[in-house]
C-alpha atoms as a PDB file:
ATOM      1  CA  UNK A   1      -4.422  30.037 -76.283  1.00  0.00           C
ATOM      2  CA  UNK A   2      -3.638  26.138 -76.552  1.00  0.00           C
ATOM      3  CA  UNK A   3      -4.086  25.930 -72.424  1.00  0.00           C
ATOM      4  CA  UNK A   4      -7.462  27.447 -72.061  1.00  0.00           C
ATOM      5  CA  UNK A   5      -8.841  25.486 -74.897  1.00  0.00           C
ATOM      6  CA  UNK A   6      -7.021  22.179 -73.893  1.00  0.00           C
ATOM      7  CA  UNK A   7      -9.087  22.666 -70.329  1.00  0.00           C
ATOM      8  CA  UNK A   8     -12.408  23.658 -71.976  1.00  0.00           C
ATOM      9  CA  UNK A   9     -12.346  20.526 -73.712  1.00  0.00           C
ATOM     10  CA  UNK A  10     -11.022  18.196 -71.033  1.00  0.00           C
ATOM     11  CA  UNK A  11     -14.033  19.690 -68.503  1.00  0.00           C
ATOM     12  CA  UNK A  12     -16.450  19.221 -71.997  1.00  0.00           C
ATOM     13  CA  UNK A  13     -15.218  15.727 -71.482  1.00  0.00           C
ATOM     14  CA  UNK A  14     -15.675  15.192 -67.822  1.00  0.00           C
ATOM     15  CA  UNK A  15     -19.609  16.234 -67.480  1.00  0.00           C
ATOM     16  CA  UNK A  16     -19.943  14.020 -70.799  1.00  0.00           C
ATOM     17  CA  UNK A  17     -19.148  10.702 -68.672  1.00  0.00           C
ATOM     18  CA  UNK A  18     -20.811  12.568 -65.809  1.00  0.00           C
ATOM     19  CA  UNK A  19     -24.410  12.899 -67.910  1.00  0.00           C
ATOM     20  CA  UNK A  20     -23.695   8.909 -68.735  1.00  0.00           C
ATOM     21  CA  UNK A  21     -23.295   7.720 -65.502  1.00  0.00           C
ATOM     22  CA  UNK A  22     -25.954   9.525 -63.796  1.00  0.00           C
ATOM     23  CA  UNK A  23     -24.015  11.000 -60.981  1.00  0.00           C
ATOM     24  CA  UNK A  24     -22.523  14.360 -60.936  1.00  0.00           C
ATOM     25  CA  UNK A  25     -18.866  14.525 -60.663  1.00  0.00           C
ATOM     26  CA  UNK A  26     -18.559  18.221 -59.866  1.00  0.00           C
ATOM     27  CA  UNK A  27     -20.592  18.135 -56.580  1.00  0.00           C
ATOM     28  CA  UNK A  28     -18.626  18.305 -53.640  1.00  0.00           C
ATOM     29  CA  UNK A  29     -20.923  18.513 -51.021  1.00  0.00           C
ATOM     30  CA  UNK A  30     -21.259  15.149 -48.672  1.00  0.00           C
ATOM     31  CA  UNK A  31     -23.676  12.896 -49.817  1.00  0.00           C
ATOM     32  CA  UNK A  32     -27.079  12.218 -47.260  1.00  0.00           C
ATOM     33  CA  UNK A  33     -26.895   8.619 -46.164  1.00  0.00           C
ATOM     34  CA  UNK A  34     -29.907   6.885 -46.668  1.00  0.00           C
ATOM     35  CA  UNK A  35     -30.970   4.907 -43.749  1.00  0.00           C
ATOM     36  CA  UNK A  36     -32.243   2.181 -45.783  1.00  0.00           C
ATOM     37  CA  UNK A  37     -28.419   1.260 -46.853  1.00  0.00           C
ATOM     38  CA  UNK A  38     -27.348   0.990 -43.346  1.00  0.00           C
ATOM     39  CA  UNK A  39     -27.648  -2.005 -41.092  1.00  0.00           C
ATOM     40  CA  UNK A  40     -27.746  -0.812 -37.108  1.00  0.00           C
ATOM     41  CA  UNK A  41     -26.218  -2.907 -34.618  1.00  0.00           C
ATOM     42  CA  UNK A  42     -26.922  -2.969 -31.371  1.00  0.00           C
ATOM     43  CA  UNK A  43     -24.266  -4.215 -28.163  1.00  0.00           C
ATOM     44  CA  UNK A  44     -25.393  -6.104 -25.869  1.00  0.00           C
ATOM     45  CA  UNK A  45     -24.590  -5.030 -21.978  1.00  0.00           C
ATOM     46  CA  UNK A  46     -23.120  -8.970 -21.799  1.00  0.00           C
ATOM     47  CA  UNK A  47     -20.871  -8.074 -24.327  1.00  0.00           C
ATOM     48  CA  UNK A  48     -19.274  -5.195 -22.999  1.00  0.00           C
ATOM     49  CA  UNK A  49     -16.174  -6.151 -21.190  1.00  0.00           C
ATOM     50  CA  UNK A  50     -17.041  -5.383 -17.176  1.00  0.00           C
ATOM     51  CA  UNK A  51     -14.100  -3.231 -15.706  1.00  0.00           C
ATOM     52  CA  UNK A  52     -14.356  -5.363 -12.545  1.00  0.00           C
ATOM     53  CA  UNK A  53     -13.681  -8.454 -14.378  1.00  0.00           C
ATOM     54  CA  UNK A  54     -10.998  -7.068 -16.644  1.00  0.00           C
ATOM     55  CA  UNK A  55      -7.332  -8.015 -15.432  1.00  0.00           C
ATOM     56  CA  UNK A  56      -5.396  -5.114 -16.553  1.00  0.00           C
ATOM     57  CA  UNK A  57      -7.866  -2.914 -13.863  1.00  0.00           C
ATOM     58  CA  UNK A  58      -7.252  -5.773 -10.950  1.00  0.00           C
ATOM     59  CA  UNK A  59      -4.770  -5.336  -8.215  1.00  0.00           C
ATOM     60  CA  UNK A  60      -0.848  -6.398  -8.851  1.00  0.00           C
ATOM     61  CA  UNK A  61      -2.368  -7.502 -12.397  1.00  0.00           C
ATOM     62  CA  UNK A  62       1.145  -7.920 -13.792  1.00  0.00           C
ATOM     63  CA  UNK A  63       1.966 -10.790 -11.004  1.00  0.00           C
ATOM     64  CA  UNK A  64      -1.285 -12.431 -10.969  1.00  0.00           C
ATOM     65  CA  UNK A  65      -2.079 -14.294 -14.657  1.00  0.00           C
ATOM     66  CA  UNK A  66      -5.623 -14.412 -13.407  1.00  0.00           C
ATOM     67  CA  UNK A  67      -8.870 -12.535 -11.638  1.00  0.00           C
ATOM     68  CA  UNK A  68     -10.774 -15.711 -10.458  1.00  0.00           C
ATOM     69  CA  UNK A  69     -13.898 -14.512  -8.441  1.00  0.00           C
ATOM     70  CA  UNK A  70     -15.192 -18.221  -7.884  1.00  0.00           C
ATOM     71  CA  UNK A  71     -11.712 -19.786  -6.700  1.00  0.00           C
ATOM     72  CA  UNK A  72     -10.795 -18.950  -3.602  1.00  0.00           C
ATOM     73  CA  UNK A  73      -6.778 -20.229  -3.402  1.00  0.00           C
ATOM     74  CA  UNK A  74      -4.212 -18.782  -6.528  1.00  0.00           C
ATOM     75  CA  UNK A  75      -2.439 -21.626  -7.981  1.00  0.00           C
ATOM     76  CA  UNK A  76       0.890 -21.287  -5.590  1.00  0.00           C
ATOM     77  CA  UNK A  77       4.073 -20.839  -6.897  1.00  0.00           C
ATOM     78  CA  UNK A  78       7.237 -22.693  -6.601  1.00  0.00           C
ATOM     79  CA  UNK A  79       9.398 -20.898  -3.576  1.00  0.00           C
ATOM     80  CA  UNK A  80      12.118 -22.602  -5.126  1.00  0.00           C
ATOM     81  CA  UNK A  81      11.575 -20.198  -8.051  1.00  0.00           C
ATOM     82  CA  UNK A  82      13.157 -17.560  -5.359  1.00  0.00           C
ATOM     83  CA  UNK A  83      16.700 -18.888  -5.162  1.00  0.00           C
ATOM     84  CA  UNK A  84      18.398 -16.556  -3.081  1.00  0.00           C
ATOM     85  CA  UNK A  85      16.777 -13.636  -4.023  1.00  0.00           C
ATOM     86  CA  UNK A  86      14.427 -11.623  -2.353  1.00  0.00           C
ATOM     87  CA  UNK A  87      11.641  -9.406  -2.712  1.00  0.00           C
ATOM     88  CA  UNK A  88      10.660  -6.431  -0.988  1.00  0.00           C
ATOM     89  CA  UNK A  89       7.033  -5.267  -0.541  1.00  0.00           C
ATOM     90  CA  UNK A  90       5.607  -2.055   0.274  1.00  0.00           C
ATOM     91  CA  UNK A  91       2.671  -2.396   2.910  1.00  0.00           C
ATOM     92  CA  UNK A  92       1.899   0.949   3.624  1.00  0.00           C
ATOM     93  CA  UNK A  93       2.774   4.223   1.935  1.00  0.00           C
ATOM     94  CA  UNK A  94       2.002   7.920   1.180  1.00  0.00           C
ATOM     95  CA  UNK A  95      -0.341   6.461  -1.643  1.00  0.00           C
ATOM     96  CA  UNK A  96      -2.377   4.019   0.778  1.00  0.00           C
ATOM     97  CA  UNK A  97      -4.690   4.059   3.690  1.00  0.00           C
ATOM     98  CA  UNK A  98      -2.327   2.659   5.812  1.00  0.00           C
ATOM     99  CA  UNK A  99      -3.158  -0.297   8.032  1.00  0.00           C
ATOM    100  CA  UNK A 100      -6.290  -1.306  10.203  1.00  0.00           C
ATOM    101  CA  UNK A 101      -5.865  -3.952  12.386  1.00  0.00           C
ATOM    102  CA  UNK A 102      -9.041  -6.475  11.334  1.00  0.00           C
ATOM    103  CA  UNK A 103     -10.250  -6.845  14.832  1.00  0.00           C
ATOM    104  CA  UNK A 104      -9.229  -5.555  18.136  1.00  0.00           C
ATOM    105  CA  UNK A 105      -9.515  -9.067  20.047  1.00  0.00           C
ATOM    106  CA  UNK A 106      -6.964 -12.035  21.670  1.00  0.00           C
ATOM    107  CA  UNK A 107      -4.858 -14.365  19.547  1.00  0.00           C
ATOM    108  CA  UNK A 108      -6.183 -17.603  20.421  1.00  0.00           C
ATOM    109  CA  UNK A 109      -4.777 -19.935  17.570  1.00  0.00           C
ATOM    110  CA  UNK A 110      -1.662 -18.639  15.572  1.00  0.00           C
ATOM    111  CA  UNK A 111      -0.180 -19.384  12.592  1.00  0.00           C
ATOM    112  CA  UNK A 112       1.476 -22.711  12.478  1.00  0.00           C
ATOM    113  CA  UNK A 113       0.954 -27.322  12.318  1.00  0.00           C
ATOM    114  CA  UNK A 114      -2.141 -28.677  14.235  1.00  0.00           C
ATOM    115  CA  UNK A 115      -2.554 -32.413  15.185  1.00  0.00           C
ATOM    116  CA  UNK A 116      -4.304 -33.050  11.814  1.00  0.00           C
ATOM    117  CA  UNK A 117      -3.426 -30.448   9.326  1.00  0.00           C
ATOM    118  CA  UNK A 118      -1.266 -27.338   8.808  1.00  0.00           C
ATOM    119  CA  UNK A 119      -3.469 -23.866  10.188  1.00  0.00           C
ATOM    120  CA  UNK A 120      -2.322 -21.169   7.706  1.00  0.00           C
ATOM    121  CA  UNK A 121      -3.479 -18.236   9.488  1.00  0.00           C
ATOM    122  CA  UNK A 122      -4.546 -16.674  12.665  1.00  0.00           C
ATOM    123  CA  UNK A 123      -7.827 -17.098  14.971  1.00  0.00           C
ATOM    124  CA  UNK A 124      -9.178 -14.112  16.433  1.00  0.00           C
ATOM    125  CA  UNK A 125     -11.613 -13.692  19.404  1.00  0.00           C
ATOM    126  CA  UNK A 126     -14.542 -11.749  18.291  1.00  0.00           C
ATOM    127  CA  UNK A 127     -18.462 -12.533  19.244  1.00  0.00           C
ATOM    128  CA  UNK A 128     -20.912 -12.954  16.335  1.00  0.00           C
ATOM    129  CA  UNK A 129     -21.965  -9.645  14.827  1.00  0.00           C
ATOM    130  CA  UNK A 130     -18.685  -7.701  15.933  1.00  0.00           C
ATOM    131  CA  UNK A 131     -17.322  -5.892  12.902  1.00  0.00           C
ATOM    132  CA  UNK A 132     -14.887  -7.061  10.605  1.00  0.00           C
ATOM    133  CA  UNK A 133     -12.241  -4.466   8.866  1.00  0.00           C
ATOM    134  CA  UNK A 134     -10.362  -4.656   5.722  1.00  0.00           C
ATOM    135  CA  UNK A 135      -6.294  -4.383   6.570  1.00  0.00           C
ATOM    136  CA  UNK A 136      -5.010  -2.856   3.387  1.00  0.00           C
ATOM    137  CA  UNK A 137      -6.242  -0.586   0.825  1.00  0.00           C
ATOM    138  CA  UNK A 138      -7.894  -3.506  -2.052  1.00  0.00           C
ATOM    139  CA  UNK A 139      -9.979  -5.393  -4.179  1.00  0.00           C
ATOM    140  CA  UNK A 140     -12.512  -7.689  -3.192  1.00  0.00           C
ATOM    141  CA  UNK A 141     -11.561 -10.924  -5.268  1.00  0.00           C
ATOM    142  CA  UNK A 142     -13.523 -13.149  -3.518  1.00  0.00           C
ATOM    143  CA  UNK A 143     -17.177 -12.848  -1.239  1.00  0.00           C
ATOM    144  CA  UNK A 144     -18.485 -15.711  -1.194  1.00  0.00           C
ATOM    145  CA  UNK A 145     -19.787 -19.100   1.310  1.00  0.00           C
ATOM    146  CA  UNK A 146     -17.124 -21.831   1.678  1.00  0.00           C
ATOM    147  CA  UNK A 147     -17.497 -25.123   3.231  1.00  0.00           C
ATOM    148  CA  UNK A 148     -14.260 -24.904   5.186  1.00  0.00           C
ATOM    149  CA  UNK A 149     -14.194 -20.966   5.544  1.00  0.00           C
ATOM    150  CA  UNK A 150     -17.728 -20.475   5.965  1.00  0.00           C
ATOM    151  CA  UNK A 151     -18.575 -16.876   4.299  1.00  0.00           C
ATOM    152  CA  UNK A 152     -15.184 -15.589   3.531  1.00  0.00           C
ATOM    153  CA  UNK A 153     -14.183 -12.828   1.779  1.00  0.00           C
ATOM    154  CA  UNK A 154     -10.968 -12.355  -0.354  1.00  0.00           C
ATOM    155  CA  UNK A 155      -9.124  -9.183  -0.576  1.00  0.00           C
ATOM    156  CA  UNK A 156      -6.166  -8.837  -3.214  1.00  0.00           C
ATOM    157  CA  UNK A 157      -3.759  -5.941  -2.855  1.00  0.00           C
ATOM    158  CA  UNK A 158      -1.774  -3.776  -4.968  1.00  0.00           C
ATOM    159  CA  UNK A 159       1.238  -5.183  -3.444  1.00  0.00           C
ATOM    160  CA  UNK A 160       0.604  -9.024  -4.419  1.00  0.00           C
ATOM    161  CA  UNK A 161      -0.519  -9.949  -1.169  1.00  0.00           C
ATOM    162  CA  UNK A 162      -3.787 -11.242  -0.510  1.00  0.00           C
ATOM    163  CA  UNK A 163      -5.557 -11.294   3.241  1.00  0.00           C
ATOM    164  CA  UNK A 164      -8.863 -13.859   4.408  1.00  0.00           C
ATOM    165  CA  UNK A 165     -11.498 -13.280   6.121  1.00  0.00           C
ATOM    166  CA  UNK A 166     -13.433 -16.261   7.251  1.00  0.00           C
ATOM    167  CA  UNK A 167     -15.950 -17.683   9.518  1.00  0.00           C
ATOM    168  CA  UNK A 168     -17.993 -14.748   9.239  1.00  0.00           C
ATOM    169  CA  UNK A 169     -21.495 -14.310  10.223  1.00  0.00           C
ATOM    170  CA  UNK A 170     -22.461 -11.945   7.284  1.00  0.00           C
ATOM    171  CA  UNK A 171     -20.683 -10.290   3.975  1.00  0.00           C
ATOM    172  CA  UNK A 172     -21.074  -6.418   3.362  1.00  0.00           C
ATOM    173  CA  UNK A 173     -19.217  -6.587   0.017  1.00  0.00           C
ATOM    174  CA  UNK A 174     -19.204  -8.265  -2.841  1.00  0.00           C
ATOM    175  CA  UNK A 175     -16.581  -9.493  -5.600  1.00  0.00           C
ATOM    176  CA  UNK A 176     -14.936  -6.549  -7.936  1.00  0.00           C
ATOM    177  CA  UNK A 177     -15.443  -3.863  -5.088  1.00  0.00           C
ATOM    178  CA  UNK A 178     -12.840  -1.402  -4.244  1.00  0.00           C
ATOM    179  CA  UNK A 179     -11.900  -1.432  -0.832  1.00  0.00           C
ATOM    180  CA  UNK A 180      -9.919   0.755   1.995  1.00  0.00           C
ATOM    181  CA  UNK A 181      -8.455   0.333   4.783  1.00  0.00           C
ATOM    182  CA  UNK A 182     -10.685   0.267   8.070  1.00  0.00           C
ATOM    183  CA  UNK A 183     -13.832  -0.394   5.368  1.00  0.00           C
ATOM    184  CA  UNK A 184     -16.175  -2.832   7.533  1.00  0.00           C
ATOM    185  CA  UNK A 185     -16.526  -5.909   4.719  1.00  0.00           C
ATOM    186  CA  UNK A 186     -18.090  -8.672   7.306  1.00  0.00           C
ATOM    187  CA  UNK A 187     -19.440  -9.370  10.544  1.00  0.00           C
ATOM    188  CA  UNK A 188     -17.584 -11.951  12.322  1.00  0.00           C
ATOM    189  CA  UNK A 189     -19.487 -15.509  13.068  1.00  0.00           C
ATOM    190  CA  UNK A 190     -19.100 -19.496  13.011  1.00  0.00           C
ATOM    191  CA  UNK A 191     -19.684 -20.506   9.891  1.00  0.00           C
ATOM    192  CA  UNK A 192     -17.932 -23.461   8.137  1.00  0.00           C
ATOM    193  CA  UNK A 193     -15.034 -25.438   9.698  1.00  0.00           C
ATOM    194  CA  UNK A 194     -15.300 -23.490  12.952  1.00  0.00           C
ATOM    195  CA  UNK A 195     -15.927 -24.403  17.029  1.00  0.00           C
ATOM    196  CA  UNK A 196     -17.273 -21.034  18.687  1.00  0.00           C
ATOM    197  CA  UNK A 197     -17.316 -17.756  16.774  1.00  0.00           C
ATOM    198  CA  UNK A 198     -13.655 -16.066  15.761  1.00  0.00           C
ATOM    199  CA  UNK A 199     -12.295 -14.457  12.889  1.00  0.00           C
ATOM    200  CA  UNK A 200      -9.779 -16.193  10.872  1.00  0.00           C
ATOM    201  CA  UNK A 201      -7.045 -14.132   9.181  1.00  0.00           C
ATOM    202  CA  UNK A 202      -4.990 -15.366   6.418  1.00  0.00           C
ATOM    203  CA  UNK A 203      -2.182 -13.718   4.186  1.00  0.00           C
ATOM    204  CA  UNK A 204      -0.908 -15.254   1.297  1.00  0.00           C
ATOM    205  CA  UNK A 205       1.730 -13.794  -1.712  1.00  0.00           C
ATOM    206  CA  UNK A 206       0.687 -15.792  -4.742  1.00  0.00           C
ATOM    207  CA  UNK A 207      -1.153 -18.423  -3.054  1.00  0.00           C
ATOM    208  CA  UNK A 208       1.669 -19.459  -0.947  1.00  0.00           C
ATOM    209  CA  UNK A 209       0.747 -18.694   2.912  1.00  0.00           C
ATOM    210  CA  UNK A 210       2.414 -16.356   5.202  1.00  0.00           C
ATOM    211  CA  UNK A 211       2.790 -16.152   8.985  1.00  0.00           C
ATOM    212  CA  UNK A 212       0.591 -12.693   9.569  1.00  0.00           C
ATOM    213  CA  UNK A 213       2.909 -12.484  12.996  1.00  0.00           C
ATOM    214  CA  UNK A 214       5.751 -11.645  10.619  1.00  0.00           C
ATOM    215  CA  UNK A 215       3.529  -8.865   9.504  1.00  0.00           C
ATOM    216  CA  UNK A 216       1.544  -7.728  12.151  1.00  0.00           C
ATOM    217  CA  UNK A 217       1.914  -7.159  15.917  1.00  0.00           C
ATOM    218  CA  UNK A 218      -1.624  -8.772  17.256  1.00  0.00           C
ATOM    219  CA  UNK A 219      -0.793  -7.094  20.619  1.00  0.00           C
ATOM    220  CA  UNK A 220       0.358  -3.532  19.802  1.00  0.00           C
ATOM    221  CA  UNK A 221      -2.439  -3.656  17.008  1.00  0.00           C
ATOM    222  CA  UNK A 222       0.663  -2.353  14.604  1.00  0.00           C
ATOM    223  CA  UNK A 223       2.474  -3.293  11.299  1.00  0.00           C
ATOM    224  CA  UNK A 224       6.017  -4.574  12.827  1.00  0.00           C
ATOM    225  CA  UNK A 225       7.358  -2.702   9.812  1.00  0.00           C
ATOM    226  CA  UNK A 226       6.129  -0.549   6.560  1.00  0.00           C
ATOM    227  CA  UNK A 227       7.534  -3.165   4.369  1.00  0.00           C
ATOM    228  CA  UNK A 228       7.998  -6.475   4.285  1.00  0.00           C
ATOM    229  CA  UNK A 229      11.078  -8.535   2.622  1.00  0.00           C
ATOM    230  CA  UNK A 230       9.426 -12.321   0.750  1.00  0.00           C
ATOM    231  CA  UNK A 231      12.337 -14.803   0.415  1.00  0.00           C
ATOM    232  CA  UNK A 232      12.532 -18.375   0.890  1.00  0.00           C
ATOM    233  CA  UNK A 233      12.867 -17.537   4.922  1.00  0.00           C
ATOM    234  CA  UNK A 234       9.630 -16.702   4.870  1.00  0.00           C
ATOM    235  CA  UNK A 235       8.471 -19.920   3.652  1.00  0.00           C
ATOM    236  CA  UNK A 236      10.838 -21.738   5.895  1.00  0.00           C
ATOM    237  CA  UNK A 237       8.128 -23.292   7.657  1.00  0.00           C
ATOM    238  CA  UNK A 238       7.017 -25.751   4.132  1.00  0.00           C
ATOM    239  CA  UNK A 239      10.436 -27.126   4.742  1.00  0.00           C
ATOM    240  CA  UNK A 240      10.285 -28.055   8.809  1.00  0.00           C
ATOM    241  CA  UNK A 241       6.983 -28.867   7.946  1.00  0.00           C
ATOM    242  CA  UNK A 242       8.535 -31.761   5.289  1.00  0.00           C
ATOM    243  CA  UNK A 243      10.613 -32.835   7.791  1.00  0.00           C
ATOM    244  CA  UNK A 244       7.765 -33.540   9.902  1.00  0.00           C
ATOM    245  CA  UNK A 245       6.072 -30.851  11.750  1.00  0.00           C
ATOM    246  CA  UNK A 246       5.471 -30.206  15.269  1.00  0.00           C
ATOM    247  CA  UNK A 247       2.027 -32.024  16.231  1.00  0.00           C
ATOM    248  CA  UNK A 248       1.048 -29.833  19.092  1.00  0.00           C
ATOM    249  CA  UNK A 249      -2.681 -28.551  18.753  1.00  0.00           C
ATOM    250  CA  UNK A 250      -3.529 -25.313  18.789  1.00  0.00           C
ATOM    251  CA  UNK A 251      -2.265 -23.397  21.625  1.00  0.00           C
ATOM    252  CA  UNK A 252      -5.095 -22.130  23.579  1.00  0.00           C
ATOM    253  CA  UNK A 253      -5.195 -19.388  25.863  1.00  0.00           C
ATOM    254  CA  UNK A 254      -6.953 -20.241  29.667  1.00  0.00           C
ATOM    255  CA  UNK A 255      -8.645 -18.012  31.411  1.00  0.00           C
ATOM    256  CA  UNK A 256      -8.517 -15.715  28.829  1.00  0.00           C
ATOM    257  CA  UNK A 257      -4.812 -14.581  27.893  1.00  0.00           C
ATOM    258  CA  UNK A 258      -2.501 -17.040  30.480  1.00  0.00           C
ATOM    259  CA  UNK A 259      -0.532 -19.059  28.942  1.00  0.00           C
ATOM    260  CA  UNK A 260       0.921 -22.862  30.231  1.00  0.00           C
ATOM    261  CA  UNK A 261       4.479 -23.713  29.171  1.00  0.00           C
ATOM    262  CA  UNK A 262       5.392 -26.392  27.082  1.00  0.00           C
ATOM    263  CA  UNK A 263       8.252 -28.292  26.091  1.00  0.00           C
ATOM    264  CA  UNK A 264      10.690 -26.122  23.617  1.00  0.00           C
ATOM    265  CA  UNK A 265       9.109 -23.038  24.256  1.00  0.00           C
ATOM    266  CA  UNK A 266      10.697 -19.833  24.624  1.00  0.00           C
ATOM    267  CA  UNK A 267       9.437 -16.333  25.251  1.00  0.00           C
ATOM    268  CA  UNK A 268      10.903 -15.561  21.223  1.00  0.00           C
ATOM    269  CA  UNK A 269       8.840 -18.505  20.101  1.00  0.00           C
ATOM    270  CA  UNK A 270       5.765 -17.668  22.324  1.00  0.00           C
ATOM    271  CA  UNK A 271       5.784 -13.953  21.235  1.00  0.00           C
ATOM    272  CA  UNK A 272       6.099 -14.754  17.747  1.00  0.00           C
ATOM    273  CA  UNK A 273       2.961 -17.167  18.398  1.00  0.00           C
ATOM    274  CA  UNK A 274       0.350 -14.493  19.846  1.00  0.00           C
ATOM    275  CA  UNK A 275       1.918 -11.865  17.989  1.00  0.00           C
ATOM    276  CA  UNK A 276       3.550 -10.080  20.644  1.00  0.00           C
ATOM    277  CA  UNK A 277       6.902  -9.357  21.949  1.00  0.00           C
ATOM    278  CA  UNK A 278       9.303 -10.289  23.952  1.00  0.00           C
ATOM    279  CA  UNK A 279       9.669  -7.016  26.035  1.00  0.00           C
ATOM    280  CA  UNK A 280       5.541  -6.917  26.450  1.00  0.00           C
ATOM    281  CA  UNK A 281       5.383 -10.594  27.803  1.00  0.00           C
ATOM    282  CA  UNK A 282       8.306  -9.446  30.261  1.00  0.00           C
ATOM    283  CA  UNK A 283       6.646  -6.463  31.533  1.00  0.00           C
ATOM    284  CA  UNK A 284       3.568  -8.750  32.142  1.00  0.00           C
ATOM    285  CA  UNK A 285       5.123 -11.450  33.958  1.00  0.00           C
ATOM    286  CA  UNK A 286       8.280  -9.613  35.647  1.00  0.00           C
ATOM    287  CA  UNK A 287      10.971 -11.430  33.541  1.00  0.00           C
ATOM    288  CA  UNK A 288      13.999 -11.278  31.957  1.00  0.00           C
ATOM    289  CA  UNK A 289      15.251 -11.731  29.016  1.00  0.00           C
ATOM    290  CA  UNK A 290      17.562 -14.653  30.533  1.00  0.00           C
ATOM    291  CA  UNK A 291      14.885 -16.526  32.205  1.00  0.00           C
ATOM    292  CA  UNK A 292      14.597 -19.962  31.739  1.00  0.00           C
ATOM    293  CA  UNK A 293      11.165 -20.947  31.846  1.00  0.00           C
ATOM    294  CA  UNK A 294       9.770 -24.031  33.480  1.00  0.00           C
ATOM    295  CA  UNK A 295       7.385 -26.795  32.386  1.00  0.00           C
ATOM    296  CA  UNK A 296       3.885 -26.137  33.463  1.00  0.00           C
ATOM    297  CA  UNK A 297       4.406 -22.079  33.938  1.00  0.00           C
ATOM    298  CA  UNK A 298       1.616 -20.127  33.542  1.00  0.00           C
ATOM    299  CA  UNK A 299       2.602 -16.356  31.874  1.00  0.00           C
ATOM    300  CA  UNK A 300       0.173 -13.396  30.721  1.00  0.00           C
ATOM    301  CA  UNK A 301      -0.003 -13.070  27.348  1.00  0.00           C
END
């Protein structure tokens, strides 16, 4: 009988301090909150992170430190960095929308040293208003007007590699949109740095430039391979270029796709130029492989 009294008295106890404090201590239930002790707080649409803006959501976020929609150019990184290793990049895959060549139109300026300055892409015949395609599957980084590119717009893809579009006329995108292959994101034009209306087509692997003829074939309207392989070869040309680069303007095409020979060239270095090869200019021209071409020799491209 000492257990059932011993309780009696201890719950006797408990609504004793209950009574004094005002509250009641054997009421379970949950409590109504009274609006007047809350304070509400309201989040603004600035401060909401934007998913566009967010780097973990951008393309190839864990080679890129950044997502910089107002600089055009990454910071480029050292090739010496590289060694002797090498790197080997998917372009197209089960995953993607393959490839779509920008434009269908001539090579009339490839990649490669001008009189004045180094040209770090490819110029593409088009007339203003033609359609301008994205390449790869992507992420517009960049849309924007540039006083050397004219309205160019930046696309950054999964892969690391980023491709240019500039000179153009018109831009049907605009920064943070997802983009695939074949999408129309421009019309082609003349703005900025440019003489007569062409698209020009840059790809670059963490800001560092490379030759799209290693990529593409401009002819066949093809990749040259599914993948491509990034190792200090492919930057080879920043070393000639210390050495002192070849000053021969751009090579333009008369008459529409003929070609003039010119001291040191060879149908390896010519294909590789106009993004051909060296079969197709044979065919063309009835060559050989072993022909030794002459000054002042005019070949279809």
């Amino acid at each position: 009988m000492k257990k059932p009294f011993s309780l009696i008295l201890l719950f006797s106890l408990l609504r004793l301090v209950s009574a004094n404090a005002g509250t009641n201590l054997f009421d379970f239930t949950s409590p109504s909150l009274d609006p007047t002790d809350t304070v509400p707080y309201f989040l603004n649409e600035e401060d909401v992170p934007s998913y566009h803006d967010t780097l973990g959501f951008s393309p190839a976020f864990d080679l890129y430190s950044e997502w910089d929609t107002d600089k055009i150019h990454y910071t480029k990184f050292d090739i010496n960095s590289l060694k002797d290793s090498s790197k080997k990049i998917t372009l197209c895959d089960s995953n993607s929308c393959g490839y779509v060549q920008p434009f269908l139109g001539k090579v009339t300026c490839p990649f490669g040293p001008r009189r004045r300055y180094y040209h770090y892409g490819v110029d593409i015949d088009l007339e203003t208003g033609d359609a301008v395609a994205a390449a790869f599957d992507g992420k517009v980084r960049i849309a924007k007007k540039s006083s050397s590119y004219g309205n160019v717009v930046v696309i950054r893809h999964s892969n690391g590699l980023e491709t240019y579009y500039a000179h153009l006329s018109k831009i049907n995108v605009e920064a943070g949109q997802e983009i695939f292959a074949g999408d129309v994101i421009g019309l082609g034009g003349n703005t900025g740095h440019s003489r007569g209306s062409h698209l020009h087509f840059e790809v670059r692997y963490l800001g560092q430039p490379i030759n799209p003829a290693d990529i593409i074939s401009f002819t066949e309207d093809k990749l040259l391979s599914d993948t491509l392989v990034v190792n200090k070869q492919t930057f080879k040309y920043l070393v000639k270029g210390k050495k002192g680069a070849n000053t021969e303007n751009c090579g333009k095409l008369i008459a529409g796709n003929i070609y003039v020979i010119k001291k040191g060239d060879s149908l390896s270095t010519i294909a590789k130029r106009y993004g051909t090869s060296i079969s197709s200019l044979c065919k063309k021209n009835g060559l050989k492989t072993t022909t030794i071409l002459r000054l002042g020799q005019k070949i279809k491209i």
